[in-house]
Protein backbone atom coordinates (compact mmCIF):
# COMPACT_ATOMS: atom_id res chain seq x y z
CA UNK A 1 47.61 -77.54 -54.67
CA UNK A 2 46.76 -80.25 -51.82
CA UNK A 3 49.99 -82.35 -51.26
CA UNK A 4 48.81 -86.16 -50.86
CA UNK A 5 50.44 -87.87 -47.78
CA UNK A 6 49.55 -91.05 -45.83
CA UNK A 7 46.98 -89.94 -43.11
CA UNK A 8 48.67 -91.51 -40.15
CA UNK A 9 51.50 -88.44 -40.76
CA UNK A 10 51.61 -86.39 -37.74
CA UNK A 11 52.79 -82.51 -38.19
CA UNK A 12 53.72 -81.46 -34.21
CA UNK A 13 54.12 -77.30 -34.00
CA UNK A 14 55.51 -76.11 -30.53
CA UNK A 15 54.48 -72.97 -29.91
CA UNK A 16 51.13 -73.74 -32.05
CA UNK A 17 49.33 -70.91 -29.39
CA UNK A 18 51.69 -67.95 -30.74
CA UNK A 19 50.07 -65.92 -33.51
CA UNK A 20 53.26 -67.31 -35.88
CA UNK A 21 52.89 -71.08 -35.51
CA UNK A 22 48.94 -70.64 -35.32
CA UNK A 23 48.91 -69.01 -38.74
CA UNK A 24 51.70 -71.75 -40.03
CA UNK A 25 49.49 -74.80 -38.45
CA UNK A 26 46.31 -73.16 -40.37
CA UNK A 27 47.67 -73.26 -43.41
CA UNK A 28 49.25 -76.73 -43.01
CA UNK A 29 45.56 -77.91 -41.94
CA UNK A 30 44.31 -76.35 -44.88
CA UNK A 31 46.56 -78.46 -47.04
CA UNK A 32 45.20 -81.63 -46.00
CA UNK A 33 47.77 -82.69 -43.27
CA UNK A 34 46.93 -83.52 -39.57
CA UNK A 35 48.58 -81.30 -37.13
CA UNK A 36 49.11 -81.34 -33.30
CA UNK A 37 50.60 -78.85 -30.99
CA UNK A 38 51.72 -77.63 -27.33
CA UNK A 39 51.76 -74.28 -25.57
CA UNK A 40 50.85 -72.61 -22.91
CA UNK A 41 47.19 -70.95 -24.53
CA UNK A 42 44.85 -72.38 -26.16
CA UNK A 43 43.97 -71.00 -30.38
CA UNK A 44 41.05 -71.73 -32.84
CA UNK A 45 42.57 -74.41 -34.71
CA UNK A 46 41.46 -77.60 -35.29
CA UNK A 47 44.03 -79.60 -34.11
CA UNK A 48 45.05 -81.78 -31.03
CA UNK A 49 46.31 -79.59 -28.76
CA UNK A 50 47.65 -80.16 -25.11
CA UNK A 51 49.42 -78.23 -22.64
CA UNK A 52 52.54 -78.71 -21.43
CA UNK A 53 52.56 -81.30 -18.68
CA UNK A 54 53.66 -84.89 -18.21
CA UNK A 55 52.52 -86.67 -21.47
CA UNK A 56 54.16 -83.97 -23.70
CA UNK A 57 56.88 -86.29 -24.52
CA UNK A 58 54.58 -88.97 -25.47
CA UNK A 59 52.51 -86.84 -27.50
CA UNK A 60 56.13 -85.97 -29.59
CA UNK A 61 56.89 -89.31 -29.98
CA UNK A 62 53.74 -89.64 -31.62
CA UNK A 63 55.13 -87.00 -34.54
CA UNK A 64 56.30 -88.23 -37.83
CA UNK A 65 58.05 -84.28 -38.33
CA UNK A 66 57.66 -81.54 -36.10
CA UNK A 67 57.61 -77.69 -37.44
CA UNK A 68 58.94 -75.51 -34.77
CA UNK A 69 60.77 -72.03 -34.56
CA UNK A 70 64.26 -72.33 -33.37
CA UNK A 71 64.73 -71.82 -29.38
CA UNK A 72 67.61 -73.67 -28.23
CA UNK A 73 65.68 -75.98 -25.78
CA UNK A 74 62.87 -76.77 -28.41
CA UNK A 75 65.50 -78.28 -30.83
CA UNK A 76 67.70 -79.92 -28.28
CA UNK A 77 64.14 -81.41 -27.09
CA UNK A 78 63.56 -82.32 -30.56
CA UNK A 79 67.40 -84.08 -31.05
CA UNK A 80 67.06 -86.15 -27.71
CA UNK A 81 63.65 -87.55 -29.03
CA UNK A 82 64.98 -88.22 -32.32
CA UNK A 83 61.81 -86.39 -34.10
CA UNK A 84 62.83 -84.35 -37.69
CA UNK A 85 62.12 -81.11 -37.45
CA UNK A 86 61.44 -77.74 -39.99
CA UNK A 87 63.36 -74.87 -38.11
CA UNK A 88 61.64 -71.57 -39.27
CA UNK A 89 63.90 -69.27 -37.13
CA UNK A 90 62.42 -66.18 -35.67
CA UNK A 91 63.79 -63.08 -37.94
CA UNK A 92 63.56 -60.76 -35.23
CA UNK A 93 65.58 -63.06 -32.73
CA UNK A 94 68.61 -61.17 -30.79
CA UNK A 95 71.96 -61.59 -32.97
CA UNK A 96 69.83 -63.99 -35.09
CA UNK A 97 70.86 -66.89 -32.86
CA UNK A 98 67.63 -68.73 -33.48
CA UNK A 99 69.50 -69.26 -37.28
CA UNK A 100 72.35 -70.17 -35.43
CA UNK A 101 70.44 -72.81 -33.48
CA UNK A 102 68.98 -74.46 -36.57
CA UNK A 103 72.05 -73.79 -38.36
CA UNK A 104 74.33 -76.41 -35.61
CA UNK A 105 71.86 -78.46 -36.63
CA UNK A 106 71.28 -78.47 -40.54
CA UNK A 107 75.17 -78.30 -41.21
CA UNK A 108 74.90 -82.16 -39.41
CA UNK A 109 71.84 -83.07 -41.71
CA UNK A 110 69.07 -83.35 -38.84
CA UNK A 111 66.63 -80.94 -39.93
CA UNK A 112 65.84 -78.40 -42.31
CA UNK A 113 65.13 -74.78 -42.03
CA UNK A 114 62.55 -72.45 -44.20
CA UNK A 115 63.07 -68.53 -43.45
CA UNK A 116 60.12 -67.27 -42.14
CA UNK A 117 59.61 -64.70 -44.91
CA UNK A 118 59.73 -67.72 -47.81
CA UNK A 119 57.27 -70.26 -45.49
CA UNK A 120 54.42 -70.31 -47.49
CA UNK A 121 56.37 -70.61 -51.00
CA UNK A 122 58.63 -73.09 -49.86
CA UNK A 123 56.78 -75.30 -47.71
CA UNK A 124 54.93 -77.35 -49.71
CA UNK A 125 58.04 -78.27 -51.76
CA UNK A 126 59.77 -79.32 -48.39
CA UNK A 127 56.97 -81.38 -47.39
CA UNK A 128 56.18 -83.09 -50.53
CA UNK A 129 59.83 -83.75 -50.86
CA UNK A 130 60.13 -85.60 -46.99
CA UNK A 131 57.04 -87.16 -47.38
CA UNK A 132 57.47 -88.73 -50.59
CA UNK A 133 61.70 -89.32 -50.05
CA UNK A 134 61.35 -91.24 -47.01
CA UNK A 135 65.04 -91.80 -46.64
CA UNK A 136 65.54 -88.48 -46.18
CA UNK A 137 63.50 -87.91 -43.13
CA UNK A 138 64.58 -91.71 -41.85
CA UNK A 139 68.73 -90.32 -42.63
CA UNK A 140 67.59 -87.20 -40.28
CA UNK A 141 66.55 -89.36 -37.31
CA UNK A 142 69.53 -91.30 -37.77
CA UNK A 143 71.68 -88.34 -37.44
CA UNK A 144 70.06 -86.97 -34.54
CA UNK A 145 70.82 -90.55 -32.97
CA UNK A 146 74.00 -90.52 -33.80
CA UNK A 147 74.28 -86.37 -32.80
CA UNK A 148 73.05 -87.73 -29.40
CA UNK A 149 75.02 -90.39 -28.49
CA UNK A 150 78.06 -88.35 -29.44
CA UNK A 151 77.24 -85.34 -27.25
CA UNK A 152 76.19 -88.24 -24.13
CA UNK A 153 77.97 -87.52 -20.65
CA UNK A 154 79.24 -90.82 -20.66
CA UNK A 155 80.82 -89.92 -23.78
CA UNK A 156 81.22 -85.93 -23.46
CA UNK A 157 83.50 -87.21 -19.76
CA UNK A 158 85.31 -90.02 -21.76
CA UNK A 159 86.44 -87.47 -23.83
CA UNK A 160 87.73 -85.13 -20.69
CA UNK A 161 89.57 -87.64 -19.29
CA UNK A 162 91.42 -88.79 -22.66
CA UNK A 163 92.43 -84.77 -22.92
CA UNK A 164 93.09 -84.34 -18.51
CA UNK A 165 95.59 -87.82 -19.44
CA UNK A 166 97.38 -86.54 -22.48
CA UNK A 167 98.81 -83.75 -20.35
């Protein structure tokens, strides 16, 4: 079943190299959507595809959603530009804390996360249901605004001084 979306929809996978988010960007190609990646190697898929260097953030930016496993500095790079993302934690990650990751931030309504195992029977659902309920994805980059300015230093120090004074 080909899910229709609007062809200037950009689907950004980090890690699109790895043998995990190679195989999840093929099949996402195969259904029709554009898709654009980083990493360190280069794969077989038609997609763009840059390394990281200095226009990585621009090449983000460019992302409607971004489809990414659940490292700690992917997702916080994710937040700070604002860009929805599809966690699909790695299973085999130490004391599961790539659920955890994804977890901190689905329980504030910034992303959503597939298990790896249920990817391919879930993920056309997901999809069909951001792309066709805007709000939805537009509610997630709100939330990541707002989940950034809250966590700012300006704001994370205001708050350490207001508890340093009360004692």
């Amino acid at each position: 079943m080909k899910i229709e979306i609007a062809k200037t929809e950009i689907i950004h996978f980090v890690g699109i190299g790895g043998i995990g988010m190679s195989g999840l960007a093929s099949i996402m190609k195969g259904k029709g959507f554009k898709v654009q990646g980083s990493d360190i190697s280069k794969n077989n898929i038609e997609n763009v595809i840059f390394d990281f260097e200095k226009n990585l953030i621009d090449k983000i930016r460019e992302s409607d959603l971004c489809i990414t496993r659940a490292g700690a500095s992917s997702l916080a790079e994710l937040s700070i530009l604002q860009i929805p993302f599809i966690a699909i934690p790695l299973p085999t990650s130490k004391d599961d804390h790539q659920f955890e990751n994804a977890n901190f931030y689905k329980k504030k309504e910034c992303c959503w996360i597939i298990e790896q195992d249920f990817f391919e029977e879930e993920i056309e659902q997901v999809l069909r249901n951001i792309f066709q309920n805007k709000s939805d994805l537009m509610s997630k980059k709100e939330n990541l605004k707002k989940l950034n300015y809250q966590n700012t230093w300006i704001n994370v120090n205001q708050k350490l001084l207001n508890i340093i004074n009360e004692n």
